[in-house]
Every structure is written in C-alpha cells, then in structure tokens.
PDB file of N, CA and C in Angstrom:
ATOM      1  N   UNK A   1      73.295 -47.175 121.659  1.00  0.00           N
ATOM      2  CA  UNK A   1      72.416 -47.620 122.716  1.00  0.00           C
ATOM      3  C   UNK A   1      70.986 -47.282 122.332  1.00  0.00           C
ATOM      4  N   UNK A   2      70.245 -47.982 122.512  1.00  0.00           N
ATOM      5  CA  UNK A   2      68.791 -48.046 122.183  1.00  0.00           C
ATOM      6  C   UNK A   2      67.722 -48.524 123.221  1.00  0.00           C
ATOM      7  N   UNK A   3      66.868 -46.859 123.545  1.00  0.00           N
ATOM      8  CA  UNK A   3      66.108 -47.142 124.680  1.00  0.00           C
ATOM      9  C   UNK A   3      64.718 -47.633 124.223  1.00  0.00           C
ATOM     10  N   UNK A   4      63.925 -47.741 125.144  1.00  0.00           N
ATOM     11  CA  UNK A   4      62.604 -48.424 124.814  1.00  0.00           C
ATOM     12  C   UNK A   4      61.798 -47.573 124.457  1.00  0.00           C
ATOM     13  N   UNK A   5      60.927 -47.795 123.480  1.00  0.00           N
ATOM     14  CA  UNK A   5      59.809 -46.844 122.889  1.00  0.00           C
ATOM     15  C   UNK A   5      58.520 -46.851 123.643  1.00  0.00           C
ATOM     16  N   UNK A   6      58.457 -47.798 124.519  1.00  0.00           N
ATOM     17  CA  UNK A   6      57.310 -48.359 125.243  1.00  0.00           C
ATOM     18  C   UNK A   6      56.356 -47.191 126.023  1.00  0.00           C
ATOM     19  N   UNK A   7      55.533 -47.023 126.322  1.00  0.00           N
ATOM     20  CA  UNK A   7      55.184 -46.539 127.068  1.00  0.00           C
ATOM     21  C   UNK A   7      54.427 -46.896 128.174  1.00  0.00           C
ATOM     22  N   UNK A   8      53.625 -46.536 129.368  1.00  0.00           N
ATOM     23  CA  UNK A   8      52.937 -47.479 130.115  1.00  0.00           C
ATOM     24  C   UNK A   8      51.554 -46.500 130.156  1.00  0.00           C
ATOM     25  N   UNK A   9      50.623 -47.515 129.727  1.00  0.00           N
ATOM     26  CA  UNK A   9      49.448 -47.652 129.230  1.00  0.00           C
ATOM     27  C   UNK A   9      48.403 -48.377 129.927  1.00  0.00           C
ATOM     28  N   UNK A  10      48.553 -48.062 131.661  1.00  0.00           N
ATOM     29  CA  UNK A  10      47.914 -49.240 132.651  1.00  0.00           C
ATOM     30  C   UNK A  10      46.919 -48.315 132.845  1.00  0.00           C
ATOM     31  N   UNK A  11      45.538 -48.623 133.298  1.00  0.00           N
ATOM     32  CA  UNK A  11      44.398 -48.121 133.706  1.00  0.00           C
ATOM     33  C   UNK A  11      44.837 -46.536 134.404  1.00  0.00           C
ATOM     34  N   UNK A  12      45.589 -46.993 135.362  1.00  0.00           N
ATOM     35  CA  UNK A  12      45.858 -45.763 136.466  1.00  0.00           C
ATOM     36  C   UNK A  12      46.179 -44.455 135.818  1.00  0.00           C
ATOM     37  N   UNK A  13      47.178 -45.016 134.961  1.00  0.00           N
ATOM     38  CA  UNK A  13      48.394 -43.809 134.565  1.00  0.00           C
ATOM     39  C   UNK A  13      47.542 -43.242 133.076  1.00  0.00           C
ATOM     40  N   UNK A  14      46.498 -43.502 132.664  1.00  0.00           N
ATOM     41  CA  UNK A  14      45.589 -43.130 131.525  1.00  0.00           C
ATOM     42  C   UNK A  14      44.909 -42.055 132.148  1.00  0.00           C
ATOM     43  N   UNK A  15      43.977 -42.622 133.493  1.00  0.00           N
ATOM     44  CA  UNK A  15      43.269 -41.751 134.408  1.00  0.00           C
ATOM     45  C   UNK A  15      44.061 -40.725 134.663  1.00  0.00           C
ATOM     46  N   UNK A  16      45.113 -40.671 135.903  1.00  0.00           N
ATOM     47  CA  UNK A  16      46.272 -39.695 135.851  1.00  0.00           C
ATOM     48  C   UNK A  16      46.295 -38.824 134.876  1.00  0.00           C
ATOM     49  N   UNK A  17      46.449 -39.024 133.528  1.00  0.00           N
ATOM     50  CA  UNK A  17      47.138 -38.501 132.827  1.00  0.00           C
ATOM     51  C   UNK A  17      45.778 -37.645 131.739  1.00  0.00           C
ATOM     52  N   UNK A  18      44.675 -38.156 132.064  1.00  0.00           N
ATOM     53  CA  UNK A  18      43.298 -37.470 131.708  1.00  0.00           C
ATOM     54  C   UNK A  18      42.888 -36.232 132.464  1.00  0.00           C
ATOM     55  N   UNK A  19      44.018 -36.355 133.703  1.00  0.00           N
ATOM     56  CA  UNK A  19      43.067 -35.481 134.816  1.00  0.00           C
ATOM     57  C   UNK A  19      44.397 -34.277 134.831  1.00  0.00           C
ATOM     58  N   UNK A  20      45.414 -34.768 134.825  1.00  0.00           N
ATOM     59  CA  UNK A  20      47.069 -34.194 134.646  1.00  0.00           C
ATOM     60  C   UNK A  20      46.654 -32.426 134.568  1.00  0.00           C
ATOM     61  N   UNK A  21      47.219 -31.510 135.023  1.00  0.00           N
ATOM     62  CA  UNK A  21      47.103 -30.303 135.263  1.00  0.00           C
ATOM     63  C   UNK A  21      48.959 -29.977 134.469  1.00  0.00           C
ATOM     64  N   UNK A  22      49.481 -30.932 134.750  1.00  0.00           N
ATOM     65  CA  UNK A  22      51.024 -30.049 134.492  1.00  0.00           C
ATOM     66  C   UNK A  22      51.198 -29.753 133.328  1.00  0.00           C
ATOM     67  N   UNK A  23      51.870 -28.764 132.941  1.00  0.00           N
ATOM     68  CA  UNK A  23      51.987 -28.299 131.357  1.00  0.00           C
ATOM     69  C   UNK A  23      52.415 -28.787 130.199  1.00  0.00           C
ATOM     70  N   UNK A  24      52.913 -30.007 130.390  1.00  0.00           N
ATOM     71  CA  UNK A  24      53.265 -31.070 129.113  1.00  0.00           C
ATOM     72  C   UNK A  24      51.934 -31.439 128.547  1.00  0.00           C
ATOM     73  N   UNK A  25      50.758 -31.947 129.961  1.00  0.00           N
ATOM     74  CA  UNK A  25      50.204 -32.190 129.257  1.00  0.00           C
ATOM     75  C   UNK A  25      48.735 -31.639 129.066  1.00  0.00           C
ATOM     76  N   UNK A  26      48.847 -30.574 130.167  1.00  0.00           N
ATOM     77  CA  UNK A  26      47.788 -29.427 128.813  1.00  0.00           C
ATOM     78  C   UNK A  26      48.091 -28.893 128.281  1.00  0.00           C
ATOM     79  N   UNK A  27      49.489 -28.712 127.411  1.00  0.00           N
ATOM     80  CA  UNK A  27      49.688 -28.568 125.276  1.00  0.00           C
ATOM     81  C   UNK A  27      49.155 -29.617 124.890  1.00  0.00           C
ATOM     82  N   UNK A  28      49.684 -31.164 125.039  1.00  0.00           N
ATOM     83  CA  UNK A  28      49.162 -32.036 124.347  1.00  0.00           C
ATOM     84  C   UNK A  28      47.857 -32.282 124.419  1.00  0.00           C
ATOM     85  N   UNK A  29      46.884 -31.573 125.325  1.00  0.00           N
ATOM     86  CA  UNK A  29      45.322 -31.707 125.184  1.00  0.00           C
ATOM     87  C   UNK A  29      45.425 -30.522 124.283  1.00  0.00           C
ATOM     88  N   UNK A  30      45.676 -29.544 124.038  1.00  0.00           N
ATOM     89  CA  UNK A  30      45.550 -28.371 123.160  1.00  0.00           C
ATOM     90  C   UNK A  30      45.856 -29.220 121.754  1.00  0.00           C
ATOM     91  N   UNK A  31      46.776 -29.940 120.921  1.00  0.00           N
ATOM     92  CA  UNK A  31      47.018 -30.471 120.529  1.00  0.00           C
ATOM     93  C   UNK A  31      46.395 -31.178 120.186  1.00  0.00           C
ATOM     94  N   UNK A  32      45.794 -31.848 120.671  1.00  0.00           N
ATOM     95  CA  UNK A  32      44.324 -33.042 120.333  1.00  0.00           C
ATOM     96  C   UNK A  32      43.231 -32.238 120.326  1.00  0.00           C
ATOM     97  N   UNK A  33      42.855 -31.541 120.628  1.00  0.00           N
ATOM     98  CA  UNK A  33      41.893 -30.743 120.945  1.00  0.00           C
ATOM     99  C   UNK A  33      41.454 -30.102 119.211  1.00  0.00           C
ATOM    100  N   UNK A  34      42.668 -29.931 118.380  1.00  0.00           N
ATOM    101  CA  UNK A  34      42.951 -28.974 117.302  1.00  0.00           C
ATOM    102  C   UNK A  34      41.958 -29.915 116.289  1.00  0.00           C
ATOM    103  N   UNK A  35      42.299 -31.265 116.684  1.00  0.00           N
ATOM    104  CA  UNK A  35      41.854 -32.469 115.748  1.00  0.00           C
ATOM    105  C   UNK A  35      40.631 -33.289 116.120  1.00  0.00           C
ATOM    106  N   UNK A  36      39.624 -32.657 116.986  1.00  0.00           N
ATOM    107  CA  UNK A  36      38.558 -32.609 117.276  1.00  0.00           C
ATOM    108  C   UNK A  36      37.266 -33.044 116.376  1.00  0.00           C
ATOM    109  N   UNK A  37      37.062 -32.285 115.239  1.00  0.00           N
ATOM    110  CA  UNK A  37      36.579 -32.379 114.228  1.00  0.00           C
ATOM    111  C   UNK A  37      36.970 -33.154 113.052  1.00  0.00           C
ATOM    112  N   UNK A  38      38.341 -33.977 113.243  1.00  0.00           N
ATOM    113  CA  UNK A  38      38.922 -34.232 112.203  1.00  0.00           C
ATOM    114  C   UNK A  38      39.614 -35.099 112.459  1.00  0.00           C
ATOM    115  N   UNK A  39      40.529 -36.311 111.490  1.00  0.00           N
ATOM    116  CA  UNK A  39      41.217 -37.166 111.889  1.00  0.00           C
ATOM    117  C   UNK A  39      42.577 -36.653 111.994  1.00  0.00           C
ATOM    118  N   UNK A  40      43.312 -37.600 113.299  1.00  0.00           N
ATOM    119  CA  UNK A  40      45.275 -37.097 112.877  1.00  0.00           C
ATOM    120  C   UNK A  40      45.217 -37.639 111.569  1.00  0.00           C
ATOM    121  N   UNK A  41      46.550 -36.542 111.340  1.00  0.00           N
ATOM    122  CA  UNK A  41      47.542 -37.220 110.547  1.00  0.00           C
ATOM    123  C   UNK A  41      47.774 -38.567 110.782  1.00  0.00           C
ATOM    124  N   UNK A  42      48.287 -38.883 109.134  1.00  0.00           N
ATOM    125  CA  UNK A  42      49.027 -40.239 109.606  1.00  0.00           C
ATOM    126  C   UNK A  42      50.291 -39.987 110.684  1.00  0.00           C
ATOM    127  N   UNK A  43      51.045 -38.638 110.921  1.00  0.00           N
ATOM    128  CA  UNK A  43      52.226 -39.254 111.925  1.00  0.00           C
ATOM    129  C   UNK A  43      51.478 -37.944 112.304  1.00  0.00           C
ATOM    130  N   UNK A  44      51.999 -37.407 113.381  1.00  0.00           N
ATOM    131  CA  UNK A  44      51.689 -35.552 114.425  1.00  0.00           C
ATOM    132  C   UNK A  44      53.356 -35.334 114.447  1.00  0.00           C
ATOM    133  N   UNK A  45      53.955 -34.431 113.767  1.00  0.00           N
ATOM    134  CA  UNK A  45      55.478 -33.688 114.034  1.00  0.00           C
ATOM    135  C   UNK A  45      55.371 -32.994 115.079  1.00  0.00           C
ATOM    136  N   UNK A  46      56.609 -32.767 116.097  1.00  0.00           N
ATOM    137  CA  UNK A  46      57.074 -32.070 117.034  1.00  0.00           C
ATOM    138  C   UNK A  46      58.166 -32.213 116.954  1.00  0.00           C
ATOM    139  N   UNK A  47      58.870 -30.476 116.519  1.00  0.00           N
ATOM    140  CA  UNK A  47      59.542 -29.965 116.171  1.00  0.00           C
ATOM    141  C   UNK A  47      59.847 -29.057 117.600  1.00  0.00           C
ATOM    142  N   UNK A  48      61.595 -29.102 116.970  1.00  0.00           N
ATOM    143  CA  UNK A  48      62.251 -28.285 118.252  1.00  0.00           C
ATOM    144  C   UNK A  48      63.572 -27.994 117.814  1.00  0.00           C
ATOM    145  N   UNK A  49      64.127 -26.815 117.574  1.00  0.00           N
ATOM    146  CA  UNK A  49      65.361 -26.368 117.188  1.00  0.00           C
ATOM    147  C   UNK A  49      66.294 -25.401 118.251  1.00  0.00           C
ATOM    148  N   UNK A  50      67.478 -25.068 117.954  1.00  0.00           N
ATOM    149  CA  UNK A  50      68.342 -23.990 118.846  1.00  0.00           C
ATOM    150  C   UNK A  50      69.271 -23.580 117.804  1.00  0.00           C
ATOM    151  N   UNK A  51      69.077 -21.918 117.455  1.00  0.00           N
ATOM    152  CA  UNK A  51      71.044 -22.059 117.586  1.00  0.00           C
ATOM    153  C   UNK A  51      72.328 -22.659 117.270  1.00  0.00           C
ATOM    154  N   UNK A  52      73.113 -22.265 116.403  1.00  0.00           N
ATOM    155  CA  UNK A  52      74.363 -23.065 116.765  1.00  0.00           C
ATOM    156  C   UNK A  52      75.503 -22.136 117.206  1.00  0.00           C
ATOM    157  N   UNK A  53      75.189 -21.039 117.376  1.00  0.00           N
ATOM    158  CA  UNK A  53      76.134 -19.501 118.161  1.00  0.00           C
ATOM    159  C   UNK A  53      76.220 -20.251 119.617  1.00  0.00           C
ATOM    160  N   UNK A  54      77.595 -20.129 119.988  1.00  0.00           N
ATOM    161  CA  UNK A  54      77.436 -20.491 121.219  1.00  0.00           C
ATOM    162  C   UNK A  54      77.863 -21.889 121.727  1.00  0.00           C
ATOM    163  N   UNK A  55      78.025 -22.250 122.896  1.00  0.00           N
ATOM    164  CA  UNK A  55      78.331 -23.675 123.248  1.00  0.00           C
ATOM    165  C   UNK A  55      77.327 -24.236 123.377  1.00  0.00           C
ATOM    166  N   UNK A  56      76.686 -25.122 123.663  1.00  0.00           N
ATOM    167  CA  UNK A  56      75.819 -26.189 124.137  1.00  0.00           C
ATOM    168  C   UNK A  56      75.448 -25.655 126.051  1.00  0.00           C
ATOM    169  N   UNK A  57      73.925 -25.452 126.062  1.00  0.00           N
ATOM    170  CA  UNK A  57      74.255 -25.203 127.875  1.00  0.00           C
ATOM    171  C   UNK A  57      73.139 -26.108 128.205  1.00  0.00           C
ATOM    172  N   UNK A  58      72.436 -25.303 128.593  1.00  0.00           N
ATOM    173  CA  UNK A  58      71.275 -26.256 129.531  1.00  0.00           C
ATOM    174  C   UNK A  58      69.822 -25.713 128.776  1.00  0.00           C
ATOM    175  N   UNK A  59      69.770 -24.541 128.331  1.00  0.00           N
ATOM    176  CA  UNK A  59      69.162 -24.162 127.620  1.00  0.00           C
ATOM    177  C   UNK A  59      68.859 -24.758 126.399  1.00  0.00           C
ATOM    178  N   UNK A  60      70.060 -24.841 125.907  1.00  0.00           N
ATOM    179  CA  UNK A  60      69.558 -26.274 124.302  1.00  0.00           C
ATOM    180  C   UNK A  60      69.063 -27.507 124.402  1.00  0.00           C
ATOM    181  N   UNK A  61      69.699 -28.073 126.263  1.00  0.00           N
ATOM    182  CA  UNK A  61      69.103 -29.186 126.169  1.00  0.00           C
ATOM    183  C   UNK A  61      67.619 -29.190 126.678  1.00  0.00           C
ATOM    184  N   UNK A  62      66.860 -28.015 127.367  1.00  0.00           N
ATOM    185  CA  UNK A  62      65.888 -27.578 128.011  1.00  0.00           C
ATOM    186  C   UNK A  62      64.286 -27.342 126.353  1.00  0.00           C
ATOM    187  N   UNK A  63      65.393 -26.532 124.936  1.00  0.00           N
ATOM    188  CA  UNK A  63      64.314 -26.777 123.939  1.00  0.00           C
ATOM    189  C   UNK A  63      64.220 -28.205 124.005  1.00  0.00           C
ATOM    190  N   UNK A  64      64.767 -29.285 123.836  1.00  0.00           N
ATOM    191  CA  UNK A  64      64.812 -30.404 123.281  1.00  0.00           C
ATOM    192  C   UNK A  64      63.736 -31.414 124.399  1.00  0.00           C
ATOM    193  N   UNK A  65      64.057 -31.234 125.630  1.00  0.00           N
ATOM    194  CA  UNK A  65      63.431 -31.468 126.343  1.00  0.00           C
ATOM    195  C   UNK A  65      61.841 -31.277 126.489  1.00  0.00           C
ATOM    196  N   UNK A  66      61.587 -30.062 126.733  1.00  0.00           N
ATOM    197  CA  UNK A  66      60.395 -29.446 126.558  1.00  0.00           C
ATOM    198  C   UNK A  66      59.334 -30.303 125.350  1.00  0.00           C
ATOM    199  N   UNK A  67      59.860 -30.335 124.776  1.00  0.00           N
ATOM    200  CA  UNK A  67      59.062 -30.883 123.210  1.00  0.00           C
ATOM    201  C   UNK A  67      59.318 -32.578 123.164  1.00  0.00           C
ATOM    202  N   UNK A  68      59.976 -33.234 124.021  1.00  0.00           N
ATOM    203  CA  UNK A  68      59.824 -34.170 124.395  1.00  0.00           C
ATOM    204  C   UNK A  68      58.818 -34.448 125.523  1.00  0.00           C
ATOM    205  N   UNK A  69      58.997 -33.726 126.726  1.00  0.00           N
ATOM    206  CA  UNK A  69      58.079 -33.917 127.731  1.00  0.00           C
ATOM    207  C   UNK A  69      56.352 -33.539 126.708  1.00  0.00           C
ATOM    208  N   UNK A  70      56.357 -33.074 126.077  1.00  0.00           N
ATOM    209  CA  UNK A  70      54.594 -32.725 125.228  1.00  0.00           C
ATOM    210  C   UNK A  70      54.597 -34.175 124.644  1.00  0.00           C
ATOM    211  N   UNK A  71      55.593 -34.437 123.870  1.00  0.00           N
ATOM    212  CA  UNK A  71      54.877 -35.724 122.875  1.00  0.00           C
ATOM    213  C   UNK A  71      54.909 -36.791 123.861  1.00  0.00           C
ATOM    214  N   UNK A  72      55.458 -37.245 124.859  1.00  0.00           N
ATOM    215  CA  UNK A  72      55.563 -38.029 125.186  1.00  0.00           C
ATOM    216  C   UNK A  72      54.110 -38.133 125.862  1.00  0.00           C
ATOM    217  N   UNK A  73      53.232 -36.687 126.778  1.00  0.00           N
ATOM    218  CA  UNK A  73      52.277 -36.751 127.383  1.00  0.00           C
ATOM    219  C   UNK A  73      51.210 -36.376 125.855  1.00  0.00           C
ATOM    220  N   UNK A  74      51.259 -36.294 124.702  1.00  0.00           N
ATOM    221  CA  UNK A  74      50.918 -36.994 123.364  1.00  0.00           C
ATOM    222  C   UNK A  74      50.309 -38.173 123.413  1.00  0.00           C
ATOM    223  N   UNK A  75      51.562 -39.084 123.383  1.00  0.00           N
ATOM    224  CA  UNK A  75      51.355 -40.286 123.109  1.00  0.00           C
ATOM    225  C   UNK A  75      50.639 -40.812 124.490  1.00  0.00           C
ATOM    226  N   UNK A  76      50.412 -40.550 125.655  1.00  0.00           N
ATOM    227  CA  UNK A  76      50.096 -41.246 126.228  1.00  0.00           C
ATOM    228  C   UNK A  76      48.752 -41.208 126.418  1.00  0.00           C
ATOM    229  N   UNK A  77      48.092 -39.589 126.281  1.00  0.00           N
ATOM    230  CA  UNK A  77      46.633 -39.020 126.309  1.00  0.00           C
ATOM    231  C   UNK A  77      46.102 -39.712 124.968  1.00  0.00           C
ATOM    232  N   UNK A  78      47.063 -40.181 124.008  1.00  0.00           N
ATOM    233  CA  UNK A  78      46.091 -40.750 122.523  1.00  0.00           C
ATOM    234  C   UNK A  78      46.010 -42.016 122.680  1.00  0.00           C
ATOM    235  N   UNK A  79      46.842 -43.064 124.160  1.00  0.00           N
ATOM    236  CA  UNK A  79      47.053 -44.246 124.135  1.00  0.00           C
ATOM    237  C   UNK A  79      48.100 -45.328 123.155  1.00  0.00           C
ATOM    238  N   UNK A  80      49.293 -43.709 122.817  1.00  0.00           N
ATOM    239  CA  UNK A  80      49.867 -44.050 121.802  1.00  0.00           C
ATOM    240  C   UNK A  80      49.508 -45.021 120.447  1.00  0.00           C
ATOM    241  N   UNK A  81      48.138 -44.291 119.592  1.00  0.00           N
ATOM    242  CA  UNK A  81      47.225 -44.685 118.705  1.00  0.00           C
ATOM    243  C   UNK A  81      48.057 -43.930 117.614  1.00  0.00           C
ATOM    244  N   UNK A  82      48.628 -43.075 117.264  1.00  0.00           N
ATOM    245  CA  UNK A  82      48.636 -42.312 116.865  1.00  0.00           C
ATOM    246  C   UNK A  82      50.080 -41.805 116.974  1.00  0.00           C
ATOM    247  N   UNK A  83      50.794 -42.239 115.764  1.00  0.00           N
ATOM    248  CA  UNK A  83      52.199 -42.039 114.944  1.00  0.00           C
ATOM    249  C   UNK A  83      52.872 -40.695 115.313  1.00  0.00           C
ATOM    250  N   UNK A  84      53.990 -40.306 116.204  1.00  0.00           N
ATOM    251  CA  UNK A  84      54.388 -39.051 116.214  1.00  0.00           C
ATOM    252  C   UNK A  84      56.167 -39.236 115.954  1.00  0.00           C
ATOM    253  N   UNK A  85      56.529 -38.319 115.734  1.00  0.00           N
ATOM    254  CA  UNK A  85      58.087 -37.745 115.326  1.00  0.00           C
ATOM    255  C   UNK A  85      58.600 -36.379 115.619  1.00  0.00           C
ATOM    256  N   UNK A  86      59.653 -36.719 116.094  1.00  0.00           N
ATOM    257  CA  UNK A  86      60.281 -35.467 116.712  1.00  0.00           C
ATOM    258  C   UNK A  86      61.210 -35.010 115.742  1.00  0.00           C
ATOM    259  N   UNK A  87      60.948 -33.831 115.458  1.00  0.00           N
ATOM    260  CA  UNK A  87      62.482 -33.652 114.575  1.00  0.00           C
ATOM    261  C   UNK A  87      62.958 -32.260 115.379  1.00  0.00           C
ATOM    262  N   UNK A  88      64.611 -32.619 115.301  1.00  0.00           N
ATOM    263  CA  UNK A  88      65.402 -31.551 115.762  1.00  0.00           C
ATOM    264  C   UNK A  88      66.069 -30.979 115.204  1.00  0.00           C
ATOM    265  N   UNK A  89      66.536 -29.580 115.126  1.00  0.00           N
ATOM    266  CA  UNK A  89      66.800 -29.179 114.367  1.00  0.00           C
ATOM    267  C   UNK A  89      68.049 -27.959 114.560  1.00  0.00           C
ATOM    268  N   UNK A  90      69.427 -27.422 114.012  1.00  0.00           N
ATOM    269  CA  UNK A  90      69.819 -26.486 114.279  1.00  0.00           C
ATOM    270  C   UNK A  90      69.479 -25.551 113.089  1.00  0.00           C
ATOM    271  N   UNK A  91      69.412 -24.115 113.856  1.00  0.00           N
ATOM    272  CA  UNK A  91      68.727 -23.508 112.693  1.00  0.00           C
ATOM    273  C   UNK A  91      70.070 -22.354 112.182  1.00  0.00           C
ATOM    274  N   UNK A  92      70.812 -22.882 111.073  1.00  0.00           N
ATOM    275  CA  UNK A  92      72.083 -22.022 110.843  1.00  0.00           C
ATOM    276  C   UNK A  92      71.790 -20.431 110.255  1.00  0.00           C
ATOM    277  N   UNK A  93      70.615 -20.111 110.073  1.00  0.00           N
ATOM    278  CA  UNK A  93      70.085 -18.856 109.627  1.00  0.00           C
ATOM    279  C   UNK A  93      70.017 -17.881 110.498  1.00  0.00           C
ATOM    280  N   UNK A  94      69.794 -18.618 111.926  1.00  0.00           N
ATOM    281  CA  UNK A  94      70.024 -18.098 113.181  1.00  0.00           C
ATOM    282  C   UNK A  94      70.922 -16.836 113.579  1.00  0.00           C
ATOM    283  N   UNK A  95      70.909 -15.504 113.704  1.00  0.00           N
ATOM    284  CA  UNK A  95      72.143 -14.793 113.645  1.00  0.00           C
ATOM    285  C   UNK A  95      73.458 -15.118 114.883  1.00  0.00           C
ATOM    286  N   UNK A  96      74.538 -15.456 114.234  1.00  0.00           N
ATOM    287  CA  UNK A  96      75.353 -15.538 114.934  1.00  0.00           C
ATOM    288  C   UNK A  96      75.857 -13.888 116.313  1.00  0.00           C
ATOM    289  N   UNK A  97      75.463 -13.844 117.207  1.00  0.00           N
ATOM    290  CA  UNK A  97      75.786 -13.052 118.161  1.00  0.00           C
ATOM    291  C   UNK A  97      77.229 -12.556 118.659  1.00  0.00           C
ATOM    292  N   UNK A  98      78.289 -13.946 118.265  1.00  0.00           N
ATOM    293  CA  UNK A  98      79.576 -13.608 118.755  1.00  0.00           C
ATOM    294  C   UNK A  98      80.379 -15.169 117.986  1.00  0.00           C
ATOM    295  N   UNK A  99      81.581 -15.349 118.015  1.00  0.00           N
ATOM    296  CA  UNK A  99      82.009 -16.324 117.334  1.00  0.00           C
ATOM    297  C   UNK A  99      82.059 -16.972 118.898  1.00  0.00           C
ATOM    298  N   UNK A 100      82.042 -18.593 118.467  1.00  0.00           N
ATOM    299  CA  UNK A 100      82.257 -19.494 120.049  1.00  0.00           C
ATOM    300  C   UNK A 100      83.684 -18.899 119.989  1.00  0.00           C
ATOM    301  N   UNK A 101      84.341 -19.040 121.574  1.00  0.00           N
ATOM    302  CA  UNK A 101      85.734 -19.506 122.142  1.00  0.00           C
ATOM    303  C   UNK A 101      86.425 -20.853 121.531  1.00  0.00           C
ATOM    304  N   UNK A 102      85.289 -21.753 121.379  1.00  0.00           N
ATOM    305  CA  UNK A 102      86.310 -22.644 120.662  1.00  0.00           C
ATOM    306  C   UNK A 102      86.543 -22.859 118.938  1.00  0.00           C
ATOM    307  N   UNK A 103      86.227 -21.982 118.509  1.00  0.00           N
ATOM    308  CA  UNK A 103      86.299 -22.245 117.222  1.00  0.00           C
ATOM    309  C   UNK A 103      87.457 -20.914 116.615  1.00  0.00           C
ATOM    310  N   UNK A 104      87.860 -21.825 116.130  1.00  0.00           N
ATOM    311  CA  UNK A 104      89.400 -21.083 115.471  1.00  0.00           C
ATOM    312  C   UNK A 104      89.599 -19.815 114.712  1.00  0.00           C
ATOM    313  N   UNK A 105      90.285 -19.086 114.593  1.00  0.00           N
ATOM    314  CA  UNK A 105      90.483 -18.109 113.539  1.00  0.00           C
ATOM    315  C   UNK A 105      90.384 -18.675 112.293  1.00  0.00           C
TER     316      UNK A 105
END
C-alpha cells in the first residue's frame, strides 16, 4: 500500500505553520535555522532507531513517530523545497537487557 507524499502547501497552513509553537515544529525551525548561513544539503536525513531487546510497544512506535512528526513540519516550513529521508534503524549493538518471551532457547 502506498500513501501520498503530498503535502498541503495552501497559503493558510504555511502561515499556521510559520507561527506553530508545537514542538515538531520548533525542532524543525532549529533545523533550518542551523542552515542559515549556508545552503541544505542536497537531501536533510532524519534518523530514528530503537532496540531490538524486547517486544515492539508503543514506545518504538513513539521513536519513529516523533522524527516523523519533525520532518514532516520540515518539509512543510521549507515548502517542501528541499529533499529529506528518514532512515530507521534497529540498533543490534544495543545491550540486550533480558532475552524476549518469545524467542526460543
């Protein structure tokens, strides 16, 4: 299944989103802010990893999230001008804390 990349880019929601107080998207003004003096990159990475100790909770899906809600208020403060990529990541270096329940002897 394949959702839309689109974003909405109407007068209002630019303004909105210039004036925006919530924390997605003052990182992504911190973020632009860095590149002030300078041009982006050709793409901006946002990166987000968890863990693989453990089951899956709300918490793994909460990193993944998080770093979605920034690029997305990213792309919308740059007028989506400006190439970004998310990469996710499990990080197996991670110390394992306990073996999961579901994984076998």
């Amino acid at each position: 299944m394949t959702g839309s990349n689109t974003i909405d880019l109407n007068p209002e929601m630019l303004a909105a989103a210039a004036e925006s107080k919530a924390w997605p998207f003052e990182e992504a003004k911190k973020i632009i802010a860095r590149y002030k003096d300078a041009d982006f990159p050709e793409t901006v990475l946002f990166e987000t990893g968890y863990g693989p100790s453990g089951l899956p909770h709300i918490g793994t899906f909460g990193e993944v999230a998080r770093t979605t809600m920034v690029r997305h208020a990213f792309r919308v403060l740059t007028e989506d001008k400006v190439k970004t990529k998310l990469l996710c990541f499990s990080d197996d270096m991670d110390g394992m804390r306990k073996i999961p329940d579901n994984v076998p002897d």
